[in-house]
PDB file of N, CA and C in Angstrom:
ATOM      1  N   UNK A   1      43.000  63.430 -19.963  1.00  0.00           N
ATOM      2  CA  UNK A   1      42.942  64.690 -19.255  1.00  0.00           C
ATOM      3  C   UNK A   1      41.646  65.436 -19.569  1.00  0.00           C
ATOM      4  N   UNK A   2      41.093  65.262 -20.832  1.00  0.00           N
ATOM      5  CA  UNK A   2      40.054  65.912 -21.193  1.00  0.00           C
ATOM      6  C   UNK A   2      39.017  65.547 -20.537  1.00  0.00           C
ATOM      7  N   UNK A   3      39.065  64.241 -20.138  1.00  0.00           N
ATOM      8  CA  UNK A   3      37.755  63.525 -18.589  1.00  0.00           C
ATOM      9  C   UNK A   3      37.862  64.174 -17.457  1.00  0.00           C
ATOM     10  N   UNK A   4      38.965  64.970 -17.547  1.00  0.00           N
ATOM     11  CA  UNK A   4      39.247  65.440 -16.030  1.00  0.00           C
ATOM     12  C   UNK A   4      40.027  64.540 -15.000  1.00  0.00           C
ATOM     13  N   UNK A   5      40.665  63.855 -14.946  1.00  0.00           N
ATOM     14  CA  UNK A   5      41.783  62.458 -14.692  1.00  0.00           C
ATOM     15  C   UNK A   5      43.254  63.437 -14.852  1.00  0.00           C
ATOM     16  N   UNK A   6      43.565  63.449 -13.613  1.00  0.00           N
ATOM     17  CA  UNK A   6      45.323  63.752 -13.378  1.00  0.00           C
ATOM     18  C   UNK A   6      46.246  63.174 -13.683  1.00  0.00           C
ATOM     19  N   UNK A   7      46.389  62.586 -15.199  1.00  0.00           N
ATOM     20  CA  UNK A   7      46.913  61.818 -15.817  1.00  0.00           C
ATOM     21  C   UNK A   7      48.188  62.769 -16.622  1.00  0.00           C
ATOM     22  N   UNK A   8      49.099  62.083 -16.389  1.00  0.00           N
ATOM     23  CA  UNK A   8      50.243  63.181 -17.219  1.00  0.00           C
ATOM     24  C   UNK A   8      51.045  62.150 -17.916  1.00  0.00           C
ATOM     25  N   UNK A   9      52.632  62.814 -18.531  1.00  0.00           N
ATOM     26  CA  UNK A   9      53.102  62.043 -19.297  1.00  0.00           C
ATOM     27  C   UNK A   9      53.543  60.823 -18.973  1.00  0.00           C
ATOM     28  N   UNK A  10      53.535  59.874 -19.214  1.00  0.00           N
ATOM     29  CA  UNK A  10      54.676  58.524 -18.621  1.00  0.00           C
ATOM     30  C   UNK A  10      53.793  58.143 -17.361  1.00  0.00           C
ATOM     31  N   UNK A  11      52.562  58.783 -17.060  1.00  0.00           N
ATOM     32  CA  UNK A  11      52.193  58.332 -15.508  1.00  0.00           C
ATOM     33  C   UNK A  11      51.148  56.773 -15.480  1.00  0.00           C
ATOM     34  N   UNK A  12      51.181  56.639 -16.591  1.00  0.00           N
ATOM     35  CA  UNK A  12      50.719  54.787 -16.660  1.00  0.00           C
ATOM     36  C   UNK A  12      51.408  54.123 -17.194  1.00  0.00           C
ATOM     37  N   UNK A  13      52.705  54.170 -17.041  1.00  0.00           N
ATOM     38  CA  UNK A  13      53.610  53.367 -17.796  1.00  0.00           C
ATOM     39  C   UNK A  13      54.250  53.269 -18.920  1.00  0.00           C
ATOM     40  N   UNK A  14      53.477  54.449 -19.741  1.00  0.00           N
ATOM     41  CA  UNK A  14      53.890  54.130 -21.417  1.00  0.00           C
ATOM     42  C   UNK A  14      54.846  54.744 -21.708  1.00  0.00           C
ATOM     43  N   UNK A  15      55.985  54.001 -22.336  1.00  0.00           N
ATOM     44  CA  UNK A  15      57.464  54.805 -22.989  1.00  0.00           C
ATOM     45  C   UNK A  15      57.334  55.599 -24.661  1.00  0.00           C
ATOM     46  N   UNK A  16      55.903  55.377 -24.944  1.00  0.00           N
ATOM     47  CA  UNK A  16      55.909  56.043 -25.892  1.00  0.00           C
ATOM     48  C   UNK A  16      54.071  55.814 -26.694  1.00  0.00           C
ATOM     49  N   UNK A  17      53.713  57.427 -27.083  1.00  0.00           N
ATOM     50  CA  UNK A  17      52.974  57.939 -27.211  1.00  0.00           C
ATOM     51  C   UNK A  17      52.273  57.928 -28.721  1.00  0.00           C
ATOM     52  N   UNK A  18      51.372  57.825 -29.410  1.00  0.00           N
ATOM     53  CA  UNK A  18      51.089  57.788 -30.897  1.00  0.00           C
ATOM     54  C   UNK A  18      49.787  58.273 -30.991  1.00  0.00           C
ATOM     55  N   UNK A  19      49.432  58.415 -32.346  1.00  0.00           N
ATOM     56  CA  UNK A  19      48.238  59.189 -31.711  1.00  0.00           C
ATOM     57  C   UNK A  19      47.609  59.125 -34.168  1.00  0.00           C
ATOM     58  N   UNK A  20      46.856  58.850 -34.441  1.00  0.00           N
ATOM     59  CA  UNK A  20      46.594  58.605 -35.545  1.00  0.00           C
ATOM     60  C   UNK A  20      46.523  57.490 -36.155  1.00  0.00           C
ATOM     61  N   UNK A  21      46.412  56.740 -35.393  1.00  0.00           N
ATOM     62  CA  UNK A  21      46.396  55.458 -36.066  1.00  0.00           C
ATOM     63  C   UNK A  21      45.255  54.486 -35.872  1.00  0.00           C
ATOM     64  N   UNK A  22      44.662  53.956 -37.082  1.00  0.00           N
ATOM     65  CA  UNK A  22      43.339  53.469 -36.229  1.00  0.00           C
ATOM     66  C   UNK A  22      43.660  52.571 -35.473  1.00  0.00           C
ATOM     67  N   UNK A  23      42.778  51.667 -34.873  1.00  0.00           N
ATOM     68  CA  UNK A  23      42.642  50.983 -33.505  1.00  0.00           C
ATOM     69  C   UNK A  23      42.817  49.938 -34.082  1.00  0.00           C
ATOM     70  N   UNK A  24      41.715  49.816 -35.348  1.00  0.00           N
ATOM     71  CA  UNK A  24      41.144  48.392 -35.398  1.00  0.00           C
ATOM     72  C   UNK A  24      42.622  47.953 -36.590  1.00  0.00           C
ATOM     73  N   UNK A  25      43.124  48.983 -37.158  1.00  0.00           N
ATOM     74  CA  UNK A  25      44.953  47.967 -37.804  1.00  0.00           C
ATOM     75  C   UNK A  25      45.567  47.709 -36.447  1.00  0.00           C
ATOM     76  N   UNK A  26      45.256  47.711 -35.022  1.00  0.00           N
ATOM     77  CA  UNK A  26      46.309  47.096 -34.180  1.00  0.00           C
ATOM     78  C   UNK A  26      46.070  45.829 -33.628  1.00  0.00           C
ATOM     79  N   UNK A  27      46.958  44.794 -33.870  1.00  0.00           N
ATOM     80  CA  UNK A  27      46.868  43.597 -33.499  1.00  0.00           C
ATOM     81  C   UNK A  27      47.985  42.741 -32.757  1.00  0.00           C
ATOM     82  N   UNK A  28      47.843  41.797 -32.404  1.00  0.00           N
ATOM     83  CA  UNK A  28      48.617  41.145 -31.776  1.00  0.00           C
ATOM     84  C   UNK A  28      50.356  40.670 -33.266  1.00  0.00           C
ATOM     85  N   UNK A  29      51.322  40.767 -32.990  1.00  0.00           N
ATOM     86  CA  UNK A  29      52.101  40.454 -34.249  1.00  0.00           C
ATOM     87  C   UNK A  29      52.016  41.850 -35.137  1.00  0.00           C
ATOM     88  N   UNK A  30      51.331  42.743 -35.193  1.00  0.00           N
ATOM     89  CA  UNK A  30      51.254  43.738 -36.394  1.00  0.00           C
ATOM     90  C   UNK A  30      52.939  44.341 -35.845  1.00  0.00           C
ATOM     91  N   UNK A  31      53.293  44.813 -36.913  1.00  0.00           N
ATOM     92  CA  UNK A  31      54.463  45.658 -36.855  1.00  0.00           C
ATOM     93  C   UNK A  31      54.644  47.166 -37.294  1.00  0.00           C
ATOM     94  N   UNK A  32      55.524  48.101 -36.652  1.00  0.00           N
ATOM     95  CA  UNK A  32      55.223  49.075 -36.595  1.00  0.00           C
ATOM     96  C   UNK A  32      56.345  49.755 -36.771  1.00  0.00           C
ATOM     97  N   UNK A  33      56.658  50.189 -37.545  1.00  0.00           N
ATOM     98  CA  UNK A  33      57.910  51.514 -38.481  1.00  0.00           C
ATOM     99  C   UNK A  33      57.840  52.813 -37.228  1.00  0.00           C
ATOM    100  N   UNK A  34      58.664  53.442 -36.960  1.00  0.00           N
ATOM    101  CA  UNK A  34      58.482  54.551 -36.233  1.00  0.00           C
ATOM    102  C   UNK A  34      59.703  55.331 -36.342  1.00  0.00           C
ATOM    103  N   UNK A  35      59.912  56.252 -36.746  1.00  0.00           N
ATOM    104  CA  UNK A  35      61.567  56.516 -37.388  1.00  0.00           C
ATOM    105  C   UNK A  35      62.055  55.360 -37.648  1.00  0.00           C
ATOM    106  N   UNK A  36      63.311  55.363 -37.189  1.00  0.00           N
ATOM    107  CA  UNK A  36      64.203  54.318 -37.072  1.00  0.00           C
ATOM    108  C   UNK A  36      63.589  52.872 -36.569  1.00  0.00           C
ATOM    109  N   UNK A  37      63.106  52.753 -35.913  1.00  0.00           N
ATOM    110  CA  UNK A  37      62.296  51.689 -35.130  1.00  0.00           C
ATOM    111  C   UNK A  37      61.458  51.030 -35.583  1.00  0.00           C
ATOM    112  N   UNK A  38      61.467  49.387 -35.305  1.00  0.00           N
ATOM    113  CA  UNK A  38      60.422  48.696 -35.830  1.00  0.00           C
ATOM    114  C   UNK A  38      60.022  47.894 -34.821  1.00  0.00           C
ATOM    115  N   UNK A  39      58.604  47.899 -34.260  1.00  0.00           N
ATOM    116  CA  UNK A  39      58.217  47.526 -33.054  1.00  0.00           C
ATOM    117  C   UNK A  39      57.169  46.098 -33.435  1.00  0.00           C
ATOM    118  N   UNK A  40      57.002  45.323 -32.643  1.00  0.00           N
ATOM    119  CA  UNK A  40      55.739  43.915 -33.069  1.00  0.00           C
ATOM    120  C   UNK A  40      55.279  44.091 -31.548  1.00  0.00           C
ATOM    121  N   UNK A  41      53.644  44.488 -31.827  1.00  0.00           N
ATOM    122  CA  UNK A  41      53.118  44.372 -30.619  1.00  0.00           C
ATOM    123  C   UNK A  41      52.997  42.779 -30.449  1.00  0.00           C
ATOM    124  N   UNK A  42      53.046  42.890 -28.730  1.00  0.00           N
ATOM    125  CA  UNK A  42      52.548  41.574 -28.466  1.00  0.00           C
ATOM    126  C   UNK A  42      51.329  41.325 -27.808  1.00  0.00           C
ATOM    127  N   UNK A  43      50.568  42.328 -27.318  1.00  0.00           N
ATOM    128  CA  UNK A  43      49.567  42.030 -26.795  1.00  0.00           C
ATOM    129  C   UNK A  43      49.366  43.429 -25.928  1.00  0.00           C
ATOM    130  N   UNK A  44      47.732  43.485 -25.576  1.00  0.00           N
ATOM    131  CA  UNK A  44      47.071  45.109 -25.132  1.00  0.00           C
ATOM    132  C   UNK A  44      48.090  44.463 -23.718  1.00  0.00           C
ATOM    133  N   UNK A  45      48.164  45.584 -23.045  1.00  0.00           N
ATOM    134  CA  UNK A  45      48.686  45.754 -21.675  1.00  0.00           C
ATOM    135  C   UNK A  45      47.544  46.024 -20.534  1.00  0.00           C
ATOM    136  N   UNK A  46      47.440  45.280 -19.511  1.00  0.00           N
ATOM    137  CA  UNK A  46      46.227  45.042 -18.643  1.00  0.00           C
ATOM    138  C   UNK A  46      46.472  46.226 -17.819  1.00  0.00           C
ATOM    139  N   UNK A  47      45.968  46.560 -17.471  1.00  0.00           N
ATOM    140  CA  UNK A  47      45.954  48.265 -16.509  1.00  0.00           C
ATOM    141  C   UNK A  47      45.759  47.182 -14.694  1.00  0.00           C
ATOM    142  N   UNK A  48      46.657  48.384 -13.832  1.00  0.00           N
ATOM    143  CA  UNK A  48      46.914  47.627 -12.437  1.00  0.00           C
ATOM    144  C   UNK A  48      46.671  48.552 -11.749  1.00  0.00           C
ATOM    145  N   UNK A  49      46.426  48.738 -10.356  1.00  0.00           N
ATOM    146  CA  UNK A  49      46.507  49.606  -9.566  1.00  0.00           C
ATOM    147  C   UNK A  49      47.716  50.162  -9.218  1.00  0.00           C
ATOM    148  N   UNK A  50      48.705  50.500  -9.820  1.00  0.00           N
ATOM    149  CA  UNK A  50      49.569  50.971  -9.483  1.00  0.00           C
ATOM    150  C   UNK A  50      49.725  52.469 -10.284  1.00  0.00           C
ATOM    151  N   UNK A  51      48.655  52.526 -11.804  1.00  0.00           N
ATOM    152  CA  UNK A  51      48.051  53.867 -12.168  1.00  0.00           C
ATOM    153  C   UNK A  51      47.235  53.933 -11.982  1.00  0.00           C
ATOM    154  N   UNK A  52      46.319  53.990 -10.707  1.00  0.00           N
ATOM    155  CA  UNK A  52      45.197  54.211 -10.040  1.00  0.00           C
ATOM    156  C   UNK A  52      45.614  55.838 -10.011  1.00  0.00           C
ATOM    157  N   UNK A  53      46.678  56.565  -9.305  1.00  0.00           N
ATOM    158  CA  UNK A  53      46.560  57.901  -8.868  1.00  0.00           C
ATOM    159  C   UNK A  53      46.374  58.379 -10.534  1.00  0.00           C
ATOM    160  N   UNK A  54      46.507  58.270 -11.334  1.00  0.00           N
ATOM    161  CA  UNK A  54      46.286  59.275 -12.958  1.00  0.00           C
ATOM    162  C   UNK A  54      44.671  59.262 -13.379  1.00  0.00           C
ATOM    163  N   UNK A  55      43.995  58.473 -12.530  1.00  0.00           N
ATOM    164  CA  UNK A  55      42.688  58.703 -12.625  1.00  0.00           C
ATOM    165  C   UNK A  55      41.831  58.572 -12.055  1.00  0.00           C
ATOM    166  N   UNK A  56      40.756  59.963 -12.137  1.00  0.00           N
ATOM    167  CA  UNK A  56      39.576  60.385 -11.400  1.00  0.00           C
ATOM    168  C   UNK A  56      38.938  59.097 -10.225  1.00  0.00           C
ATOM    169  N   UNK A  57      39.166  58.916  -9.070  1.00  0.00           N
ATOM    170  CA  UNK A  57      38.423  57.806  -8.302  1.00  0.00           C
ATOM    171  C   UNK A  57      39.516  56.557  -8.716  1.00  0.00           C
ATOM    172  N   UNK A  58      40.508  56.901  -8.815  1.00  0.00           N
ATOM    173  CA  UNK A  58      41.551  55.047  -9.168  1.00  0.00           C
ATOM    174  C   UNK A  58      40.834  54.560 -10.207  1.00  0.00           C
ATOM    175  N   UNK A  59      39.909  54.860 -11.231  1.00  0.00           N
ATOM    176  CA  UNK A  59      39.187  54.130 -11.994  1.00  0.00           C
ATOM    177  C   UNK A  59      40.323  54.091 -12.940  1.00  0.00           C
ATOM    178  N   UNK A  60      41.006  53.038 -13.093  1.00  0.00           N
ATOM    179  CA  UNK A  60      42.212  52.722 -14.091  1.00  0.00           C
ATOM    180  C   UNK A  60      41.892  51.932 -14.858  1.00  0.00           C
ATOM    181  N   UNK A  61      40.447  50.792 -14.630  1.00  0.00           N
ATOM    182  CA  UNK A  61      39.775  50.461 -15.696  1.00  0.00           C
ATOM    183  C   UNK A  61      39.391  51.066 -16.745  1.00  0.00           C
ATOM    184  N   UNK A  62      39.744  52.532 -16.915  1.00  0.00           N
ATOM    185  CA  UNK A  62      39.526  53.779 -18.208  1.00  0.00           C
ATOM    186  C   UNK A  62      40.396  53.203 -19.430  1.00  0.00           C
ATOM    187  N   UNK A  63      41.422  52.438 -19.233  1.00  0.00           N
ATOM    188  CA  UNK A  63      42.481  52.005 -20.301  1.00  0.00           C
ATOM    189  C   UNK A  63      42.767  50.358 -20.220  1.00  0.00           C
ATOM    190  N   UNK A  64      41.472  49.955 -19.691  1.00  0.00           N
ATOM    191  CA  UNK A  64      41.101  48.275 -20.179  1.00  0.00           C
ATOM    192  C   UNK A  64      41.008  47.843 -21.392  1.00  0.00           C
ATOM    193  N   UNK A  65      41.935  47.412 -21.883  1.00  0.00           N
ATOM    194  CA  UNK A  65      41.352  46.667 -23.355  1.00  0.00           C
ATOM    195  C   UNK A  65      39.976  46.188 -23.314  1.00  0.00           C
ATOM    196  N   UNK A  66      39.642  45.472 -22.420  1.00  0.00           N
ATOM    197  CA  UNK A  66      38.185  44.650 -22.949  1.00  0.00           C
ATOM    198  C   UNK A  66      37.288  45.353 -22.513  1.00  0.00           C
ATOM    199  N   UNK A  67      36.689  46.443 -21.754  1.00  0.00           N
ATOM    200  CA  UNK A  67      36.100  47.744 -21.082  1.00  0.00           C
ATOM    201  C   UNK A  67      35.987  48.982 -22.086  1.00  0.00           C
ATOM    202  N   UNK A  68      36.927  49.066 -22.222  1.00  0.00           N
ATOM    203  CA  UNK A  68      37.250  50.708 -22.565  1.00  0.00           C
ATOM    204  C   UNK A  68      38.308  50.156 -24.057  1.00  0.00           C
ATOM    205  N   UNK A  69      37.041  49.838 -25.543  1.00  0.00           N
ATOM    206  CA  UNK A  69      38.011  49.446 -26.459  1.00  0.00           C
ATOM    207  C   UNK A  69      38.402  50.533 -27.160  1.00  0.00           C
ATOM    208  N   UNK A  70      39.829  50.594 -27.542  1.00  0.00           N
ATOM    209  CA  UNK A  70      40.639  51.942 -28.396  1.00  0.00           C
ATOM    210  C   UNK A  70      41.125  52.703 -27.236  1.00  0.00           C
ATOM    211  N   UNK A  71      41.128  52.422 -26.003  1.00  0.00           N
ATOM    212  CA  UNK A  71      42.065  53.512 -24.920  1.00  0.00           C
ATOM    213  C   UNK A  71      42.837  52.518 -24.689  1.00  0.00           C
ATOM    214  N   UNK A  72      43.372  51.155 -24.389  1.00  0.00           N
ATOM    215  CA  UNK A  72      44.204  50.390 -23.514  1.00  0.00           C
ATOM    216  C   UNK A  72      45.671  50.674 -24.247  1.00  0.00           C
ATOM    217  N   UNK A  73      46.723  50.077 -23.591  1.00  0.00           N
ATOM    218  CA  UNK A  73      47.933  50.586 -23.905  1.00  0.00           C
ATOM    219  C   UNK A  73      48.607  49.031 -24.105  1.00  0.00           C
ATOM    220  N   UNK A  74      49.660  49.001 -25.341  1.00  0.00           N
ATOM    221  CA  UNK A  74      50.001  47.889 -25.722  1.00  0.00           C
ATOM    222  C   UNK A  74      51.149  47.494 -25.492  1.00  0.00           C
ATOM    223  N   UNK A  75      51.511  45.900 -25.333  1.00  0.00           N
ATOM    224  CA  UNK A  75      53.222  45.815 -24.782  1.00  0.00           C
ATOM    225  C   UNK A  75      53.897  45.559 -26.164  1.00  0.00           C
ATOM    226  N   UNK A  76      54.763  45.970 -26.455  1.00  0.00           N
ATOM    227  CA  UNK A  76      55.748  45.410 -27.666  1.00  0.00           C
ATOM    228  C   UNK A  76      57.042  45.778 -27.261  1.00  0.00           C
ATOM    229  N   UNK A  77      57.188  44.182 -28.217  1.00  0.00           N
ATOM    230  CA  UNK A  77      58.580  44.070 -28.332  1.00  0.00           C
ATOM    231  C   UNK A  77      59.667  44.748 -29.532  1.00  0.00           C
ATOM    232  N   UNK A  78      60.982  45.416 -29.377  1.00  0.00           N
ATOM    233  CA  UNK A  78      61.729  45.704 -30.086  1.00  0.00           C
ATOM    234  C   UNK A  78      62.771  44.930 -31.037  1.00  0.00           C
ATOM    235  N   UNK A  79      62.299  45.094 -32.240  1.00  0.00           N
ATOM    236  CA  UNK A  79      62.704  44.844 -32.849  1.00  0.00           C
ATOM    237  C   UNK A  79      64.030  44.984 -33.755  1.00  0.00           C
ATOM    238  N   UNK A  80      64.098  46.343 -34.037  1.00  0.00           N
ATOM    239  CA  UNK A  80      65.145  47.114 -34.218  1.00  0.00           C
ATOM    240  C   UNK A  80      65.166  48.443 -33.555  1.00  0.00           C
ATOM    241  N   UNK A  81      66.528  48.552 -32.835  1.00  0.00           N
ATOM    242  CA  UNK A  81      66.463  49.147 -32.283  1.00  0.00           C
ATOM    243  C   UNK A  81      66.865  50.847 -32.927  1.00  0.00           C
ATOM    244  N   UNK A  82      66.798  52.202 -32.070  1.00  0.00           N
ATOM    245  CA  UNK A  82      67.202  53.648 -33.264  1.00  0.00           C
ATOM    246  C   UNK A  82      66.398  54.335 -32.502  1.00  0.00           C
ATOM    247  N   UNK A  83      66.118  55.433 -33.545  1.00  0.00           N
ATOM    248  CA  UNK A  83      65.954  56.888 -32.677  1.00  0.00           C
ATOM    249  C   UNK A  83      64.491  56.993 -32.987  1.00  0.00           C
ATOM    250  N   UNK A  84      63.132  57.480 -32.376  1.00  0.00           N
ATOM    251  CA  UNK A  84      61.894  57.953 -32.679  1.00  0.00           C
ATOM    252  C   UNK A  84      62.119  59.735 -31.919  1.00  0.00           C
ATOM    253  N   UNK A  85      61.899  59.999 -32.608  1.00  0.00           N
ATOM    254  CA  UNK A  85      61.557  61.971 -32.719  1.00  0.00           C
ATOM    255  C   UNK A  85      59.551  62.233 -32.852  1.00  0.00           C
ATOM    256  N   UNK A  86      59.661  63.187 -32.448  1.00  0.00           N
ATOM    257  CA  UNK A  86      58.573  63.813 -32.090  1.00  0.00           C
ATOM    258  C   UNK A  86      58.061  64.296 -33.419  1.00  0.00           C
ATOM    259  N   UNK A  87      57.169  63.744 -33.861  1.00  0.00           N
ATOM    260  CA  UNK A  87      56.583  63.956 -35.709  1.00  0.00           C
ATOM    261  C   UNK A  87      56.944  62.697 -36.258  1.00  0.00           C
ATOM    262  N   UNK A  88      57.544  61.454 -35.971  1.00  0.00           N
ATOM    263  CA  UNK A  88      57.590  60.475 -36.796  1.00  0.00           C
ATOM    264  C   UNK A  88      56.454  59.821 -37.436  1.00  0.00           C
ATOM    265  N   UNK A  89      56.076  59.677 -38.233  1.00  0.00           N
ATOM    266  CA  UNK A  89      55.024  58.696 -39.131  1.00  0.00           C
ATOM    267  C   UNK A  89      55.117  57.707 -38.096  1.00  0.00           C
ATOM    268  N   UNK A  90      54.250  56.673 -38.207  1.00  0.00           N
ATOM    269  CA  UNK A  90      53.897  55.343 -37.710  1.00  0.00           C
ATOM    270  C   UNK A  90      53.412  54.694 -38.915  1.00  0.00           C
ATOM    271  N   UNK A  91      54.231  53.342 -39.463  1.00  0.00           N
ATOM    272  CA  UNK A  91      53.783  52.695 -40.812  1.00  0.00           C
ATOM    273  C   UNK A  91      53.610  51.762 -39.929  1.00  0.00           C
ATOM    274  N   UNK A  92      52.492  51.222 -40.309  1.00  0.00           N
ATOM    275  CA  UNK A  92      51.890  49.899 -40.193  1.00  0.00           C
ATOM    276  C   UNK A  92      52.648  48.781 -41.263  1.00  0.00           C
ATOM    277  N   UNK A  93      53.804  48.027 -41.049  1.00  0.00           N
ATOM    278  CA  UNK A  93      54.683  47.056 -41.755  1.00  0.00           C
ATOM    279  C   UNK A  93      53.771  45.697 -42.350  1.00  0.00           C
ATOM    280  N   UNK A  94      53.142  45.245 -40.961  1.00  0.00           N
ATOM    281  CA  UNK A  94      53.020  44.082 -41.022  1.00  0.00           C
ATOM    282  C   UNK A  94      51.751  44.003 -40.293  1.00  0.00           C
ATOM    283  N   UNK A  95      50.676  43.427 -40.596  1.00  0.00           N
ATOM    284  CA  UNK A  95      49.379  43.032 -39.853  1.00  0.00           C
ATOM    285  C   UNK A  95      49.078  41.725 -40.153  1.00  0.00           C
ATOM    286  N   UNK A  96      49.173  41.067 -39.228  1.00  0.00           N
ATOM    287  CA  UNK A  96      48.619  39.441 -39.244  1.00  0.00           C
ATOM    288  C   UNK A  96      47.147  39.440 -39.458  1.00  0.00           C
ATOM    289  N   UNK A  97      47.346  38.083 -40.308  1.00  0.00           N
ATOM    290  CA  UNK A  97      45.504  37.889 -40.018  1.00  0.00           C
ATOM    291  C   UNK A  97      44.800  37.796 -38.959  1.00  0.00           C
ATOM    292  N   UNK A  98      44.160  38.342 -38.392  1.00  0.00           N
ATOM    293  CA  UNK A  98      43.089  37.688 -37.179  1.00  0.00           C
ATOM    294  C   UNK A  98      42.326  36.726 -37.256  1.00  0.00           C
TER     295      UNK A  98
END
């Protein structure tokens, strides 16, 4: 939003939001504490035209993993399932080697 992009909550897909964590601990397999919740990413999530309207000119390439590194949005799988609240920590569990 700060680019100026009509981007709001949930409007590219993401069920959930984080914000402090560096980039470069996220990996493919890393695992992730979140309240209750323990998540294993599986891989960055490819951006489609279907969140074209959340940004300036359809440029939805803004949240490309390989373009735009540290904005793309990641798919994971659940692990255990529970409650995440608004202020939860995010522990980094598990980071595979690269």
């Amino acid at each position: 939003k700060h680019e100026g992009h009509p981007i709001e909550i949930g409007s590219t897909g993401e069920n959930l939001t984080i914000r402090g964590v560096e980039w470069d601990s996220l990996s493919e397999g890393a695992r992730l504490e979140i309240g209750d919740v323990v998540l294993e990413l599986s891989e960055p999530c490819a951006p489609c035209s279907k969140i074209g309207g959340s940004f300036i000119g359809r440029r939805f390439d803004r949240v490309d993993h390989d373009q735009e590194y540290g904005w793309s949005r990641w798919l994971a799988r659940v692990l255990r399932e529970g409650r995440v609240s608004i202020g939860d920590s995010v522990n980094i569990v598990i980071t595979p080697d690269r």
